[in-house]
PDB file of N, CA and C in Angstrom:
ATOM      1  N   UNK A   1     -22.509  31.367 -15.274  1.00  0.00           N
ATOM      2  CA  UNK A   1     -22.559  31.269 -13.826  1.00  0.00           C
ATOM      3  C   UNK A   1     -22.406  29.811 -13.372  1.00  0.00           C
ATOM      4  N   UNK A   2     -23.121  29.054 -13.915  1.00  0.00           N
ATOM      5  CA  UNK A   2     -22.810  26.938 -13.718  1.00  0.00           C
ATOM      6  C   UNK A   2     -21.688  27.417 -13.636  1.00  0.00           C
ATOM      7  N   UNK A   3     -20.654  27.102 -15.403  1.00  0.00           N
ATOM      8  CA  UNK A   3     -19.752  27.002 -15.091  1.00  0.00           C
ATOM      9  C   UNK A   3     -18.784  27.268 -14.363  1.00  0.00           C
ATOM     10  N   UNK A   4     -18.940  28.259 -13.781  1.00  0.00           N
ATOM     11  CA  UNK A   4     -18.130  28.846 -12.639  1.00  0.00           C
ATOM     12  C   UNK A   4     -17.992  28.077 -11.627  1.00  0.00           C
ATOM     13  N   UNK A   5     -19.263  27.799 -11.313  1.00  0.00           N
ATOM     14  CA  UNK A   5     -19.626  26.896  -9.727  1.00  0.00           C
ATOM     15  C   UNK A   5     -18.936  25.086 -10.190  1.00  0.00           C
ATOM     16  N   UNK A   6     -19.238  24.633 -11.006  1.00  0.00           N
ATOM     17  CA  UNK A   6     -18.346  24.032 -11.398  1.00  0.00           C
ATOM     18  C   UNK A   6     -17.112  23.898 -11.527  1.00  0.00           C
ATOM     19  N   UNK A   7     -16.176  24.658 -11.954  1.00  0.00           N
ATOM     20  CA  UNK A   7     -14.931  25.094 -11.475  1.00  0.00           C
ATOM     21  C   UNK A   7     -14.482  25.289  -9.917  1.00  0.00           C
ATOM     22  N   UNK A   8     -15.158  25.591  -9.393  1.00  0.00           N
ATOM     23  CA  UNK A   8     -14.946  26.173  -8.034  1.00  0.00           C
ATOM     24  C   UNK A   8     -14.934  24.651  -7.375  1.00  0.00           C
ATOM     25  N   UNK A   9     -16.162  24.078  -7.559  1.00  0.00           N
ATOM     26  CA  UNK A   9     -16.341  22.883  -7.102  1.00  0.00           C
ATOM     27  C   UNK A   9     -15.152  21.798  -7.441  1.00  0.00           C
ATOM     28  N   UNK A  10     -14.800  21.957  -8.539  1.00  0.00           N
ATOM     29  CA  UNK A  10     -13.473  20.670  -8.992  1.00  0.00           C
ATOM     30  C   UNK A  10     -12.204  21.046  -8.575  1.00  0.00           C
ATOM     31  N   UNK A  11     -12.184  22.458  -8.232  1.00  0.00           N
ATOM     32  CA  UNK A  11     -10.897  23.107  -7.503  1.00  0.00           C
ATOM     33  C   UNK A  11     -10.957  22.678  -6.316  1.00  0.00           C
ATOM     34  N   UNK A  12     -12.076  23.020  -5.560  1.00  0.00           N
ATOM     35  CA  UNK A  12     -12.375  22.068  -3.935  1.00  0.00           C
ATOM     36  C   UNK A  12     -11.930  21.356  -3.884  1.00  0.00           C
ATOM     37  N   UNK A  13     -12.350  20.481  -4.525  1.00  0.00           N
ATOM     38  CA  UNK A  13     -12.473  18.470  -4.500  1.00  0.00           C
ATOM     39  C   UNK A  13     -10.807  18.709  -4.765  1.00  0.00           C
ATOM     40  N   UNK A  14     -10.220  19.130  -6.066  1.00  0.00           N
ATOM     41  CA  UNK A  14      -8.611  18.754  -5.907  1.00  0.00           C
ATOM     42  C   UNK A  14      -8.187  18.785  -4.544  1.00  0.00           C
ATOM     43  N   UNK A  15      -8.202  20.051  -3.997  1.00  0.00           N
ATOM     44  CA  UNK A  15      -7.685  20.830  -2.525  1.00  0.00           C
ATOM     45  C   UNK A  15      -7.770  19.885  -1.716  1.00  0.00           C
ATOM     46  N   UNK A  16      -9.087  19.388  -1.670  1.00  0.00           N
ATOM     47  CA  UNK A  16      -9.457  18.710  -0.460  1.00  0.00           C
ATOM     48  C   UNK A  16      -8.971  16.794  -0.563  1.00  0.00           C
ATOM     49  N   UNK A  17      -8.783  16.629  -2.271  1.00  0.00           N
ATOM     50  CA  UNK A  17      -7.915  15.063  -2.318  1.00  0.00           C
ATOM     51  C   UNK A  17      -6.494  15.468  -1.683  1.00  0.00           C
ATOM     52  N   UNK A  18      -5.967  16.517  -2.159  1.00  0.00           N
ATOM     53  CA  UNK A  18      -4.637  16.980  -1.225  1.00  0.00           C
ATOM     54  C   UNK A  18      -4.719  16.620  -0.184  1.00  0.00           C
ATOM     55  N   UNK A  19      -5.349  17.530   0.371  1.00  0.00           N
ATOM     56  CA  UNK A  19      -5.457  17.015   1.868  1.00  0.00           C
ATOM     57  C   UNK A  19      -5.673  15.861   2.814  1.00  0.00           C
ATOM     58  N   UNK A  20      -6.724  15.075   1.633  1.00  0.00           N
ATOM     59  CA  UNK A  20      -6.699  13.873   2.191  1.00  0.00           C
ATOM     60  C   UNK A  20      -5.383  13.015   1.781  1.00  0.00           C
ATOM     61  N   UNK A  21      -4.796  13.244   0.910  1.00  0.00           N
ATOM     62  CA  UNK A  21      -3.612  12.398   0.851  1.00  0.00           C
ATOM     63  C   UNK A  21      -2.471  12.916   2.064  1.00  0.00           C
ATOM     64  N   UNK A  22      -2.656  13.952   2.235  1.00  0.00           N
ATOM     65  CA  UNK A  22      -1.430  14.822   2.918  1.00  0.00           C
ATOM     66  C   UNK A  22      -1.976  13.793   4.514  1.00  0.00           C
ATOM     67  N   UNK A  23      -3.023  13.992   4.857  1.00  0.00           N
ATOM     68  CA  UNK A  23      -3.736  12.918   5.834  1.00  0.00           C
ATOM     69  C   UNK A  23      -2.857  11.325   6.408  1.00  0.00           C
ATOM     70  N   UNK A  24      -3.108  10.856   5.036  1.00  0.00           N
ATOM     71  CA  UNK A  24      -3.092   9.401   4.864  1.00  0.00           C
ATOM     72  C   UNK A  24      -1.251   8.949   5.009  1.00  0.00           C
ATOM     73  N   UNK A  25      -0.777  10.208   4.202  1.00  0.00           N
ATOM     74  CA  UNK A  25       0.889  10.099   4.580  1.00  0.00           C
ATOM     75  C   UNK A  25       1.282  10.080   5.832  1.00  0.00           C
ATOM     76  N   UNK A  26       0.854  11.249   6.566  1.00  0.00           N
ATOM     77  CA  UNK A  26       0.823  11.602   7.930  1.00  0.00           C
ATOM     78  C   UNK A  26       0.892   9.942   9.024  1.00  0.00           C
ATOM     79  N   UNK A  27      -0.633   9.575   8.640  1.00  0.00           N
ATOM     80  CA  UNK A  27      -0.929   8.462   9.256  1.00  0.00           C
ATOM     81  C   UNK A  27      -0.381   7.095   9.104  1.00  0.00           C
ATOM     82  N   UNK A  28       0.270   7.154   7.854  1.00  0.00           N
ATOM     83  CA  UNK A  28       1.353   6.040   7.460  1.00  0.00           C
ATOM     84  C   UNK A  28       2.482   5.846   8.078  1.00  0.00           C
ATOM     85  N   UNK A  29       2.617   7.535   8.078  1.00  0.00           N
ATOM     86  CA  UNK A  29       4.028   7.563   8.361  1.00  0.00           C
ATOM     87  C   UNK A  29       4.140   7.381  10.062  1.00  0.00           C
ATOM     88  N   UNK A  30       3.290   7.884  10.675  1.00  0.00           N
ATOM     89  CA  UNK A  30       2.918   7.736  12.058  1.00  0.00           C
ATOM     90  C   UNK A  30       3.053   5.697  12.274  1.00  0.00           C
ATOM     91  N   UNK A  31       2.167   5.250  11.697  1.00  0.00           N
ATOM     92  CA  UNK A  31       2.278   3.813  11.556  1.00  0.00           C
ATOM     93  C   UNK A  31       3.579   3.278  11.536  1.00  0.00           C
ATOM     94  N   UNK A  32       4.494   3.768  10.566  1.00  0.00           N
ATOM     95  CA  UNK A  32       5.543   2.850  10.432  1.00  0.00           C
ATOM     96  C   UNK A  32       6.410   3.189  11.646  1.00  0.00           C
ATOM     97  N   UNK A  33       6.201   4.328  12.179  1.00  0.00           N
ATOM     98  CA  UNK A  33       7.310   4.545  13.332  1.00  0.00           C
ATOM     99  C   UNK A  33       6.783   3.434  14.813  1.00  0.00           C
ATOM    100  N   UNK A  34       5.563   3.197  14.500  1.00  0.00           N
ATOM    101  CA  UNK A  34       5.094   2.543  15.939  1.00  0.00           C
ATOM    102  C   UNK A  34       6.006   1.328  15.674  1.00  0.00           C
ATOM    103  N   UNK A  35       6.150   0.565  14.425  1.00  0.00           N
ATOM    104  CA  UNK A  35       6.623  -0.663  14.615  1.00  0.00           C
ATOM    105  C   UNK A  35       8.089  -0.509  14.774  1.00  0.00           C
ATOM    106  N   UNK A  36       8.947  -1.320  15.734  1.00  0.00           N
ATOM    107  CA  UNK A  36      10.023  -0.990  16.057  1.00  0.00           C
ATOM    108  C   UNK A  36      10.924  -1.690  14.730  1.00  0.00           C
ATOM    109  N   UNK A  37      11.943  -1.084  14.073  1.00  0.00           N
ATOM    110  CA  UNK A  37      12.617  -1.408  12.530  1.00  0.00           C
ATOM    111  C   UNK A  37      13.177  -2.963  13.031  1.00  0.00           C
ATOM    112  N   UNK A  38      14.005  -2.758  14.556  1.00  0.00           N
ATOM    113  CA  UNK A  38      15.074  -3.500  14.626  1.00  0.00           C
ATOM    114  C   UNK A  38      14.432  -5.016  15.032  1.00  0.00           C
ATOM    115  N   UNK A  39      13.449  -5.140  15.728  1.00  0.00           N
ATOM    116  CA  UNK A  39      12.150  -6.157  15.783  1.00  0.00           C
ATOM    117  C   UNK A  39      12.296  -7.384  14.734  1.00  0.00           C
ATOM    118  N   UNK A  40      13.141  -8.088  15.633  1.00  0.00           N
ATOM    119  CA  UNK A  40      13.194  -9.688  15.015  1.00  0.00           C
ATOM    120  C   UNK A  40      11.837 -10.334  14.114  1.00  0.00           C
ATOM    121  N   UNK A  41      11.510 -10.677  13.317  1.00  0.00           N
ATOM    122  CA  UNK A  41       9.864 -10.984  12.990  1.00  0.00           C
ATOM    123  C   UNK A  41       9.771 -12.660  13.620  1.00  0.00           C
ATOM    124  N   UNK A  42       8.632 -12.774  14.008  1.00  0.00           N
ATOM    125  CA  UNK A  42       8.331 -13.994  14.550  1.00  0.00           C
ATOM    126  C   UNK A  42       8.637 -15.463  13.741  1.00  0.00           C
ATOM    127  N   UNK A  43       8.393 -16.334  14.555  1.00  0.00           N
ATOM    128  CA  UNK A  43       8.435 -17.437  13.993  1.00  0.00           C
ATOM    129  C   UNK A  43       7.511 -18.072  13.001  1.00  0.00           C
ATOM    130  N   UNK A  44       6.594 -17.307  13.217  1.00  0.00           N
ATOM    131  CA  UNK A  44       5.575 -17.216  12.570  1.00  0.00           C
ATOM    132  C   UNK A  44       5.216 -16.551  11.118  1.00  0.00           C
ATOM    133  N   UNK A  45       5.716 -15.697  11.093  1.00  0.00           N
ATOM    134  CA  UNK A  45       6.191 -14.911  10.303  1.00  0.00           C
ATOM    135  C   UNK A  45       6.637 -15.411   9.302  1.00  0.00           C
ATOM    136  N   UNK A  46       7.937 -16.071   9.825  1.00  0.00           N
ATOM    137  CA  UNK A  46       8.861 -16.533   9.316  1.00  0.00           C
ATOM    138  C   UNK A  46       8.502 -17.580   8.152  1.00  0.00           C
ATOM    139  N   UNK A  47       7.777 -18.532   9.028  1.00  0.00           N
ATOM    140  CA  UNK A  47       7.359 -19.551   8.227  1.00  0.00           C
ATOM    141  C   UNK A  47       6.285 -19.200   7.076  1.00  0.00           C
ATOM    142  N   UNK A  48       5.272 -18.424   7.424  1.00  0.00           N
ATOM    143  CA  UNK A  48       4.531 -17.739   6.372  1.00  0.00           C
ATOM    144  C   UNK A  48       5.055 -17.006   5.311  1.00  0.00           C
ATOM    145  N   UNK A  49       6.212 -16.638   5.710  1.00  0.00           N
ATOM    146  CA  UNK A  49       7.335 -16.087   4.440  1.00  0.00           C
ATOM    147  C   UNK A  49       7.870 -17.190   3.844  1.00  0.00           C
ATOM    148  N   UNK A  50       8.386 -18.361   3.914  1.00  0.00           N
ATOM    149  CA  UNK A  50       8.523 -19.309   3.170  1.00  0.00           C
ATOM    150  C   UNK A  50       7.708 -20.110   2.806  1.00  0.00           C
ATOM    151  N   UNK A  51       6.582 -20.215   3.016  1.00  0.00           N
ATOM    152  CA  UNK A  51       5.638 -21.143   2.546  1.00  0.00           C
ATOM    153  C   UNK A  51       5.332 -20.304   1.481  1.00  0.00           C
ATOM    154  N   UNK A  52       5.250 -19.036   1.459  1.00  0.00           N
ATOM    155  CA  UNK A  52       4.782 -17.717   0.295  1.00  0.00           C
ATOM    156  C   UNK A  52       5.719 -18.398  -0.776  1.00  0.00           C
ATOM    157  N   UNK A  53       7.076 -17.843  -0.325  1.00  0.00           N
ATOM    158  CA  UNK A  53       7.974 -17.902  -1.693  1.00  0.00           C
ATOM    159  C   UNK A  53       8.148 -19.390  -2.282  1.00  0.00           C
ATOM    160  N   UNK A  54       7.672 -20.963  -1.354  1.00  0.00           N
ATOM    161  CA  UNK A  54       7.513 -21.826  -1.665  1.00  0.00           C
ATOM    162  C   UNK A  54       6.926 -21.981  -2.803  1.00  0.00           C
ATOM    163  N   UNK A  55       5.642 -21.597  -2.925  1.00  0.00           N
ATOM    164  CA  UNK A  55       4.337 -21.491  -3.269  1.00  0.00           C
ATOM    165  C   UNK A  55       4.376 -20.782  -4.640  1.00  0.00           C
ATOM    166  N   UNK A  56       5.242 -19.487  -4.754  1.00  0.00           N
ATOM    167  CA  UNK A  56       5.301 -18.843  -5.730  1.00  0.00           C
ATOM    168  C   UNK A  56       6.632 -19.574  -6.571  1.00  0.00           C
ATOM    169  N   UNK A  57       7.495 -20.076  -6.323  1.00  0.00           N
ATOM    170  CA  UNK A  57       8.431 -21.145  -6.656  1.00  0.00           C
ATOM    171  C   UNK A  57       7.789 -21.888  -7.611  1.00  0.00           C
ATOM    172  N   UNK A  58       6.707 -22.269  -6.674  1.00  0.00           N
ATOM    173  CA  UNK A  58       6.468 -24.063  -7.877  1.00  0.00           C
ATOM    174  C   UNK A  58       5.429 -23.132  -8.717  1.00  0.00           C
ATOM    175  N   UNK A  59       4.811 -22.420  -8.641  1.00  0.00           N
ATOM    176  CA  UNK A  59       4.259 -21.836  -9.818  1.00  0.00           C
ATOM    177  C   UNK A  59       4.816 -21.191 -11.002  1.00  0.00           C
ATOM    178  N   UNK A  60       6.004 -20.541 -10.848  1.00  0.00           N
ATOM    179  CA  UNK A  60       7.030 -20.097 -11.585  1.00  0.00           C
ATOM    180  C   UNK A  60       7.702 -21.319 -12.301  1.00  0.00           C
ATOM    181  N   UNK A  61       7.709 -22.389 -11.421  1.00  0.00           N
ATOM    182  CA  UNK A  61       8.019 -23.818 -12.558  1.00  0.00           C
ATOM    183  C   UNK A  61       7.260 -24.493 -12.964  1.00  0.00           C
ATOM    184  N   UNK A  62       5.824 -24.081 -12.644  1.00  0.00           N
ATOM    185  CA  UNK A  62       5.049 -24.651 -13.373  1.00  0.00           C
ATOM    186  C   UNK A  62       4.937 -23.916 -14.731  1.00  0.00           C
ATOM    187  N   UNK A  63       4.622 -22.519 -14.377  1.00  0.00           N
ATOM    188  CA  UNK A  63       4.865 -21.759 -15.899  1.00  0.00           C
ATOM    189  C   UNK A  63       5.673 -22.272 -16.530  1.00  0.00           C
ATOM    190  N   UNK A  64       6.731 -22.594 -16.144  1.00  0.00           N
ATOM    191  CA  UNK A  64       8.347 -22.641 -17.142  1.00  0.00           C
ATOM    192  C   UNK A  64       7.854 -23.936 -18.111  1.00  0.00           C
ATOM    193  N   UNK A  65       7.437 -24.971 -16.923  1.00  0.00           N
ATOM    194  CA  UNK A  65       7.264 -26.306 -17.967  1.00  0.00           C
ATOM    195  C   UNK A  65       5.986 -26.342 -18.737  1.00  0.00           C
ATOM    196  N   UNK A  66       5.050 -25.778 -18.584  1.00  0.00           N
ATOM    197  CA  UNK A  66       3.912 -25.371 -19.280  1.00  0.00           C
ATOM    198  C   UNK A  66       4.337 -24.909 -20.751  1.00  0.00           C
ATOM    199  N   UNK A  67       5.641 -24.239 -20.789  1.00  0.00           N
ATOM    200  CA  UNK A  67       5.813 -22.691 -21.941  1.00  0.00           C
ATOM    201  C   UNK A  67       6.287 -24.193 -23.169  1.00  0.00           C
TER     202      UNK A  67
END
């Protein structure tokens, strides 16, 4: 009899991670439509995107001369 209820119970929980994923897609996907695709990114942005790949640059040559 446990085991049963056990079973039942881990069948739930799958069902119900479904669902919560089925959820979370939903709401993603809802998300990405708010932001408009064609939406220039800021200047701001911008610069935070190159200071990133700056950044990851000199670390990648730092590895290199390290090796």
């Amino acid at each position: 009899m446990d085991n049963r209820n056990d079973e039942h119970r881990r069948m739930t929980t799958r069902e119900e991670e479904q669902e919560l994923e089925k959820k979370k897609k939903v709401k993603k996907d809802e998300f990405e439509e708010q932001v408009p695709p064609d939406q220039p990114p800021d200047e701001e942005v911008k610069k935070d995107f190159e200071q990133e790949k700056e950044v990851r640059k000199q670390k990648s040559d730092k590895k290199s001369s390290n090796e």
